[in-house]
PDB file of N, CA and C in Angstrom:
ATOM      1  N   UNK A   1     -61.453 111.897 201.060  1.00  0.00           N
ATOM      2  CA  UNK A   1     -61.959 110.560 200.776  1.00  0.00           C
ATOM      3  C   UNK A   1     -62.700 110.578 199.445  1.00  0.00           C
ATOM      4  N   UNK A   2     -62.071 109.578 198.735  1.00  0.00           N
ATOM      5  CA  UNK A   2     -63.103 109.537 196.934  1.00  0.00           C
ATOM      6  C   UNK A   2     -64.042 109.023 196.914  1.00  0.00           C
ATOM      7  N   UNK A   3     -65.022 109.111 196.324  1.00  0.00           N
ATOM      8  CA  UNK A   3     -66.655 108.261 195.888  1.00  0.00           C
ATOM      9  C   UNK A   3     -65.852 107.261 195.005  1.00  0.00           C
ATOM     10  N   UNK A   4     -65.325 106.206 196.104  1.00  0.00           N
ATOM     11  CA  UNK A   4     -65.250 105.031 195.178  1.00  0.00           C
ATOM     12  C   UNK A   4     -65.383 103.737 194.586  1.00  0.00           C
ATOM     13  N   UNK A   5     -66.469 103.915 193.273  1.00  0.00           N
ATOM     14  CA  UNK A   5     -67.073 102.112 193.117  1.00  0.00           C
ATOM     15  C   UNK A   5     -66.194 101.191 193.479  1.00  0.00           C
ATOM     16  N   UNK A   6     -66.491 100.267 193.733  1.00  0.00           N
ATOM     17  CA  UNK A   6     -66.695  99.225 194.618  1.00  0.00           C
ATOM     18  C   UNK A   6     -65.239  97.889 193.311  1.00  0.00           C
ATOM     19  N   UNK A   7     -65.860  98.178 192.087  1.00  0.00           N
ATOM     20  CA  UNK A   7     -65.098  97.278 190.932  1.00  0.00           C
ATOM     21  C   UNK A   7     -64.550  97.937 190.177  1.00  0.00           C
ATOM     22  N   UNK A   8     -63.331  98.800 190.633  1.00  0.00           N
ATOM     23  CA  UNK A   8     -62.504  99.214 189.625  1.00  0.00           C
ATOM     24  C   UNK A   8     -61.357  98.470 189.471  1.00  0.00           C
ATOM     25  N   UNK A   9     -60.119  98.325 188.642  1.00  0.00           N
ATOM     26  CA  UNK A   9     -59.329  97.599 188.548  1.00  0.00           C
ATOM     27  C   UNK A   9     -58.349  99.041 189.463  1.00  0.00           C
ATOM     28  N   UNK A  10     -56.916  98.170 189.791  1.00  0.00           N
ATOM     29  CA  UNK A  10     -56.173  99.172 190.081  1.00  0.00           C
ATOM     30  C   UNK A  10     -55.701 100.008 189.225  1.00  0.00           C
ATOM     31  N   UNK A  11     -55.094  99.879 188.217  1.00  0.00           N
ATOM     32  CA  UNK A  11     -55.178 101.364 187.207  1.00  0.00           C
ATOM     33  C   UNK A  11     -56.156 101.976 187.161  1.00  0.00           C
ATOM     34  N   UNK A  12     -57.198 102.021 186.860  1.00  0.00           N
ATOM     35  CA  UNK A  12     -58.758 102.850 187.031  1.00  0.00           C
ATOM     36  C   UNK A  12     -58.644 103.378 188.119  1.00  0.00           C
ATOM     37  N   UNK A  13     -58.719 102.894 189.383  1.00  0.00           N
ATOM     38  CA  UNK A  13     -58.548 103.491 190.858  1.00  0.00           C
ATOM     39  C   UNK A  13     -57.550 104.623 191.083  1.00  0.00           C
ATOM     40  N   UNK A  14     -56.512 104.223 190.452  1.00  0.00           N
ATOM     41  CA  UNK A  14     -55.227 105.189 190.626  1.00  0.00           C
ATOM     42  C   UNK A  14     -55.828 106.977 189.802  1.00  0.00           C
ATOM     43  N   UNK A  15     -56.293 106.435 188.385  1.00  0.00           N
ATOM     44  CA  UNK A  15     -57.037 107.648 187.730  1.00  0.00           C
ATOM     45  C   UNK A  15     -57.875 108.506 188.582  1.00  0.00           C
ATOM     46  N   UNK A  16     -58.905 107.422 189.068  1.00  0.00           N
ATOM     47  CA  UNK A  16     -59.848 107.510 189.518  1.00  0.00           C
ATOM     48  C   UNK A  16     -59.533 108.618 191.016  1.00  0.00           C
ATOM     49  N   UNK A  17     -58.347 108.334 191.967  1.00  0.00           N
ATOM     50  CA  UNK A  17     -58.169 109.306 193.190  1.00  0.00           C
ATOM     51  C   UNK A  17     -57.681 110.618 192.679  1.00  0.00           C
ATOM     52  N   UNK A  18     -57.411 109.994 191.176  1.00  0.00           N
ATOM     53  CA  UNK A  18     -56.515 111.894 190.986  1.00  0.00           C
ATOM     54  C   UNK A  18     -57.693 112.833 190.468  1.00  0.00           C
ATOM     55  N   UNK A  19     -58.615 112.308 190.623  1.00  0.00           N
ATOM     56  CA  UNK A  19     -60.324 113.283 190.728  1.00  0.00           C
ATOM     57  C   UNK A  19     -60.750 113.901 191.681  1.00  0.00           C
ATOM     58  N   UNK A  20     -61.118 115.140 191.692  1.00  0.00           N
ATOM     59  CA  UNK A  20     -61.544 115.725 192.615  1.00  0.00           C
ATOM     60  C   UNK A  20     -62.895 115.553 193.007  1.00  0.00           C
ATOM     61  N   UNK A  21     -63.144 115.256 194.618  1.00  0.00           N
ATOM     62  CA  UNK A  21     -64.539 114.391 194.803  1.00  0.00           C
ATOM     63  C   UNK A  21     -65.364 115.176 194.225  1.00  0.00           C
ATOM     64  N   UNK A  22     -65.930 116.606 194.100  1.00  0.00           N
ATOM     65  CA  UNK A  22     -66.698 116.821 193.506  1.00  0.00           C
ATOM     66  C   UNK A  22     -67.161 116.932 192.007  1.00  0.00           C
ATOM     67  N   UNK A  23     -65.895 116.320 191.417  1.00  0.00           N
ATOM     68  CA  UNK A  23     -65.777 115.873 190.066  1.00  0.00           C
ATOM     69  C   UNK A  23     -66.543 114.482 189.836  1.00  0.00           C
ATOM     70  N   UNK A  24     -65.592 113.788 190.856  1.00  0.00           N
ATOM     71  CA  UNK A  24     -66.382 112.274 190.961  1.00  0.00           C
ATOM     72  C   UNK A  24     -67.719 111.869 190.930  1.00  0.00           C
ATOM     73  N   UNK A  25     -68.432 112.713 191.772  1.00  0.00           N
ATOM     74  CA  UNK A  25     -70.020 112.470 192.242  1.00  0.00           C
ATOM     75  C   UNK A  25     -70.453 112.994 191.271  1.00  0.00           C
ATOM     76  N   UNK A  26     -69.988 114.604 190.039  1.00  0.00           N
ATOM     77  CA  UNK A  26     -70.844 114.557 189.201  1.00  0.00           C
ATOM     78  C   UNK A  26     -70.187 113.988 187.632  1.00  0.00           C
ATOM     79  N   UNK A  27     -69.294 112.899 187.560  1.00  0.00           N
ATOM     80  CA  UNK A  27     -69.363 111.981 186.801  1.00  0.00           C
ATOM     81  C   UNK A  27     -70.129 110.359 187.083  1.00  0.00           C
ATOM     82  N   UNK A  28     -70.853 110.483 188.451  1.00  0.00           N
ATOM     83  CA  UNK A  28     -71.003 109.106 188.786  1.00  0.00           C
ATOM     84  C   UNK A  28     -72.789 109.654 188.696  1.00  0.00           C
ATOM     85  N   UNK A  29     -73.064 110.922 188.202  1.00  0.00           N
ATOM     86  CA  UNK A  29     -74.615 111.566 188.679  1.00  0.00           C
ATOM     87  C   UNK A  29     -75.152 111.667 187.413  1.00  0.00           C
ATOM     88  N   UNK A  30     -73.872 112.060 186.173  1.00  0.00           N
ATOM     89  CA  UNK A  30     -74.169 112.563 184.740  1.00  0.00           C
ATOM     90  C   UNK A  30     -74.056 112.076 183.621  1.00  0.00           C
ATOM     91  N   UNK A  31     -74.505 110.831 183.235  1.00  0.00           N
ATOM     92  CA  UNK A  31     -73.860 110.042 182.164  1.00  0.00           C
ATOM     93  C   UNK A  31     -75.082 109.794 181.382  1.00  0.00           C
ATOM     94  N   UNK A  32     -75.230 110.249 179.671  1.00  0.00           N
ATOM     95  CA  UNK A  32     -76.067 110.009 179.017  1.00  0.00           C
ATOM     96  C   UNK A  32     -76.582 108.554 178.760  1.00  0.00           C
ATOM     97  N   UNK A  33     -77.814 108.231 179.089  1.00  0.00           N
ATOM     98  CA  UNK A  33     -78.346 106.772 178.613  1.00  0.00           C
ATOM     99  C   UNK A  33     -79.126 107.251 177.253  1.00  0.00           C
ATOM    100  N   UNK A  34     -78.807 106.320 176.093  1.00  0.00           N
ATOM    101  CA  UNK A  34     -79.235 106.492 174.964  1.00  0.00           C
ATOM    102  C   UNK A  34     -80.601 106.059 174.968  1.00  0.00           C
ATOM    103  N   UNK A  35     -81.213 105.362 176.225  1.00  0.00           N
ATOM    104  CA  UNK A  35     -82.230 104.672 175.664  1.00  0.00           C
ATOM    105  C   UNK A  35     -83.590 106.075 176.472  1.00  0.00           C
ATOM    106  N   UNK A  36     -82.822 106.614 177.577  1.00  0.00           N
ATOM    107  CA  UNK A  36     -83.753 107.408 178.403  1.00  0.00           C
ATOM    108  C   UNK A  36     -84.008 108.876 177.418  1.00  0.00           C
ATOM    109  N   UNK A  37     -82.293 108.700 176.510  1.00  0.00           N
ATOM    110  CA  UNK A  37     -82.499 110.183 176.042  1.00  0.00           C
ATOM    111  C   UNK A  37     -82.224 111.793 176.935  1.00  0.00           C
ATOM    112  N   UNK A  38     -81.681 111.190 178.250  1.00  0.00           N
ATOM    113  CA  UNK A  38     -81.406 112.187 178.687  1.00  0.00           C
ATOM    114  C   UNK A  38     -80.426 111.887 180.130  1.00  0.00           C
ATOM    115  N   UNK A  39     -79.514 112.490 180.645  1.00  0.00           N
ATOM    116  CA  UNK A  39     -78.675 112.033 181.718  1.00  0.00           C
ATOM    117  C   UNK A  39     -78.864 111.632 183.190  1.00  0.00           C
ATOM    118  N   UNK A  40     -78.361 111.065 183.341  1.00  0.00           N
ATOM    119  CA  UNK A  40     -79.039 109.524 184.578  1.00  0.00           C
ATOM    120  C   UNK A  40     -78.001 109.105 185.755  1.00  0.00           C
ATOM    121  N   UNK A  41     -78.032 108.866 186.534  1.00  0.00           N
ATOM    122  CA  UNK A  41     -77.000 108.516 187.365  1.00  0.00           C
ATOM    123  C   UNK A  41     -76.978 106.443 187.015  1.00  0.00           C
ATOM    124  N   UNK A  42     -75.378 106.862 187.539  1.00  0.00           N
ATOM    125  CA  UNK A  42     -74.632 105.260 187.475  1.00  0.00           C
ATOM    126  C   UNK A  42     -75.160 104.797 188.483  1.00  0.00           C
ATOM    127  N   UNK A  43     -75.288 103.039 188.427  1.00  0.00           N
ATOM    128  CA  UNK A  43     -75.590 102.150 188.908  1.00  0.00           C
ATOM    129  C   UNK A  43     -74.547 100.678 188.706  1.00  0.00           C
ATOM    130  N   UNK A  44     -74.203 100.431 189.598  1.00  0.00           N
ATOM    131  CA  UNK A  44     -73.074  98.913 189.276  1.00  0.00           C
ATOM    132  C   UNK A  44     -72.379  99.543 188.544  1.00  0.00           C
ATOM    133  N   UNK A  45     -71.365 100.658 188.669  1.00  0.00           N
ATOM    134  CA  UNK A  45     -70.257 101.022 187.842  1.00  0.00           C
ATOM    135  C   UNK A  45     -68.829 100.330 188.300  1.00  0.00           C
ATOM    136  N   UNK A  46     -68.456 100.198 187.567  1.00  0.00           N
ATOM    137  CA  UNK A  46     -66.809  99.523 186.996  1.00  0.00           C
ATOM    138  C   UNK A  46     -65.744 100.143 186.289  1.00  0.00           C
ATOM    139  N   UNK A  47     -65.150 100.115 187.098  1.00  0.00           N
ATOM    140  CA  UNK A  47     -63.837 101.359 186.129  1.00  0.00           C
ATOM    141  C   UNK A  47     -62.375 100.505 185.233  1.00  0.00           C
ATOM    142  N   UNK A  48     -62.077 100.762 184.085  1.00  0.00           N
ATOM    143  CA  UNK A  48     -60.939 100.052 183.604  1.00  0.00           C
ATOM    144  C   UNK A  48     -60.212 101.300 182.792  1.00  0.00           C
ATOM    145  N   UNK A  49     -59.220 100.656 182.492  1.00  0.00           N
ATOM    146  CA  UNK A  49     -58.433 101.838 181.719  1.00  0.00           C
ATOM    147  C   UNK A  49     -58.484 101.699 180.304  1.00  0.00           C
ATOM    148  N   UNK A  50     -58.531 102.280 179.214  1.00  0.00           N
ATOM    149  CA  UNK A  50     -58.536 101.828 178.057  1.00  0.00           C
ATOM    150  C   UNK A  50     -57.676 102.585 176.962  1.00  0.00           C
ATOM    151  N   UNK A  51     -56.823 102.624 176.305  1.00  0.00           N
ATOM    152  CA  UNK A  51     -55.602 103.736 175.947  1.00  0.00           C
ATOM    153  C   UNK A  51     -55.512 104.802 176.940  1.00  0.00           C
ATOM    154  N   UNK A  52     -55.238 104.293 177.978  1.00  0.00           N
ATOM    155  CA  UNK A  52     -54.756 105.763 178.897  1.00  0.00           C
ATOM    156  C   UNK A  52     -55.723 106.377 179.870  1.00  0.00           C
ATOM    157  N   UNK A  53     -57.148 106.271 179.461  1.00  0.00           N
ATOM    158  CA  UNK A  53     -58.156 106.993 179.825  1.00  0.00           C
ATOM    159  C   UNK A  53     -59.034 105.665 180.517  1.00  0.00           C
ATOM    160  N   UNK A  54     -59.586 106.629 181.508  1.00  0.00           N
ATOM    161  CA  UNK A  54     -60.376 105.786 182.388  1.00  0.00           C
ATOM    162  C   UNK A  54     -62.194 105.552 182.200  1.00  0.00           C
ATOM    163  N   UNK A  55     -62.456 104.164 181.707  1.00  0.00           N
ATOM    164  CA  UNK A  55     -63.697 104.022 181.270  1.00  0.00           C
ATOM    165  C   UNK A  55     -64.832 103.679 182.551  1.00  0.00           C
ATOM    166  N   UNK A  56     -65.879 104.256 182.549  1.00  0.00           N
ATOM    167  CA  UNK A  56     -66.560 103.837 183.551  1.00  0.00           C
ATOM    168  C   UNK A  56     -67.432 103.316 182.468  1.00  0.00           C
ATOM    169  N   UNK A  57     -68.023 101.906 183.021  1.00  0.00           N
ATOM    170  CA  UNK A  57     -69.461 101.391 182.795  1.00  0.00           C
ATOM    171  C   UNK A  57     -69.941 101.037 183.351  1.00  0.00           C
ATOM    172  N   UNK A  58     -71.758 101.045 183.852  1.00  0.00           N
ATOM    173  CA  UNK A  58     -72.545 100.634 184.744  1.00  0.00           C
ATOM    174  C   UNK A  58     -73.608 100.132 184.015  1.00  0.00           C
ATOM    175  N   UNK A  59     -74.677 100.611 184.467  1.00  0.00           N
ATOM    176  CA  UNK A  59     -76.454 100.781 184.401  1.00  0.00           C
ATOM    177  C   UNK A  59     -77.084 102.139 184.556  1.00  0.00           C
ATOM    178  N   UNK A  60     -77.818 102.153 184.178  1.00  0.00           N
ATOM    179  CA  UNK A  60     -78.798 103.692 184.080  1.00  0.00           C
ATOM    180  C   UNK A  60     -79.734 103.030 185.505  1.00  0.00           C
ATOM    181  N   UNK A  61     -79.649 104.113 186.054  1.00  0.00           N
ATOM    182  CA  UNK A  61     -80.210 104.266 187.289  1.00  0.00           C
ATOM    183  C   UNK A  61     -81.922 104.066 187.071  1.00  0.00           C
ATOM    184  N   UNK A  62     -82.017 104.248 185.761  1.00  0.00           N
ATOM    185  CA  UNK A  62     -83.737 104.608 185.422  1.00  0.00           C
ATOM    186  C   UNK A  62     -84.275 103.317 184.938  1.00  0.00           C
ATOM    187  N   UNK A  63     -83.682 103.113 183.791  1.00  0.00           N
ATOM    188  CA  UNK A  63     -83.905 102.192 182.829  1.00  0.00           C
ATOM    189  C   UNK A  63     -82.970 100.288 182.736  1.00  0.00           C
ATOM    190  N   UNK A  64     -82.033 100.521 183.780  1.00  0.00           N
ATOM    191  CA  UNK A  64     -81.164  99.489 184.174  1.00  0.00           C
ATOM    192  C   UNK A  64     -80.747  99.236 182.499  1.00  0.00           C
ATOM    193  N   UNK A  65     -80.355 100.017 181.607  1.00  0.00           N
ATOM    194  CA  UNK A  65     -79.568  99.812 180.258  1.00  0.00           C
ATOM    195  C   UNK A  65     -78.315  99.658 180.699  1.00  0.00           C
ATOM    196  N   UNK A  66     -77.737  99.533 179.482  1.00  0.00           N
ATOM    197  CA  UNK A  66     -75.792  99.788 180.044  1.00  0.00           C
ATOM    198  C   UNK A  66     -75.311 101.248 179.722  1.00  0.00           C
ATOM    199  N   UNK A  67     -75.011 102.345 180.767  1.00  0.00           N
ATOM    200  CA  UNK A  67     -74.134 103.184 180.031  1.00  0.00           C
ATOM    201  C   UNK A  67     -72.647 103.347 180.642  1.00  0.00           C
ATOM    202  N   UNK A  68     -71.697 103.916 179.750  1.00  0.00           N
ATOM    203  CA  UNK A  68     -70.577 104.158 179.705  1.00  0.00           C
ATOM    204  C   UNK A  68     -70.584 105.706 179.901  1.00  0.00           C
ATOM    205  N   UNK A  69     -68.576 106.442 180.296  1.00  0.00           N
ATOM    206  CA  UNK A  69     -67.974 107.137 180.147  1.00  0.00           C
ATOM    207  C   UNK A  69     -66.800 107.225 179.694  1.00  0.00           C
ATOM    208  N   UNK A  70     -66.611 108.067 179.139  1.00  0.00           N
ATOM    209  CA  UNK A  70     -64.911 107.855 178.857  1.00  0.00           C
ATOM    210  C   UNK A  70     -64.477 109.024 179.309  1.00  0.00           C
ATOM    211  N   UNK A  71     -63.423 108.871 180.617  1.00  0.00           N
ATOM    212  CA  UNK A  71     -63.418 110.191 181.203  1.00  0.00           C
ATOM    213  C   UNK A  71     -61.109 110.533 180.790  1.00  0.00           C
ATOM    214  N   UNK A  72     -61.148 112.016 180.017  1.00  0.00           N
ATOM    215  CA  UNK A  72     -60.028 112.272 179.622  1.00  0.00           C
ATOM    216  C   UNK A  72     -59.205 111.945 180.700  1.00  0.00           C
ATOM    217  N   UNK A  73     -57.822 111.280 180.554  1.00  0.00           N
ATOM    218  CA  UNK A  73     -57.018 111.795 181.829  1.00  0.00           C
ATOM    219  C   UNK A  73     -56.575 112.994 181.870  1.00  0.00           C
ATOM    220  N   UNK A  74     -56.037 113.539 181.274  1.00  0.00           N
ATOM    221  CA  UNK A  74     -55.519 115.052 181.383  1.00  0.00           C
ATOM    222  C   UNK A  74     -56.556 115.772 182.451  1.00  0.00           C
TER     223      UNK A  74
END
């Protein structure tokens, strides 16, 4: 079973199962917020695809900023 947000589109989702859950939880745990300066867990994340690769964006768990990922498909 995947850790999976709630608003991904279906291409994102499809990326998104070919992750291994313990990949998942620490891309959904590790994402730099520029404003905290240091890595933060997602909040209200959203997944889309963007040339190929699957973008997550949410909120900083700390600071409620916006951060992103851009996670390779390969």
């Amino acid at each position: 079973m995947s850790v999976y947000p709630s608003q991904f589109t279906p291409q994102a989702a499809k990326l998104w199962n070919r992750i291994a859950i313990e990949h998942q939880r620490l891309l959904l745990s590790k994402v730099w917020c520029s404003h905290c300066s240091h890595s933060v867990s997602f909040k209200n994340v959203k997944g889309v695809v963007k040339s190929g690769a699957l973008l997550l964006v949410g909120k900083c768990a700390e600071c409620h900023g916006d951060v992103a990922a851009l996670v390779d498909p390969s």
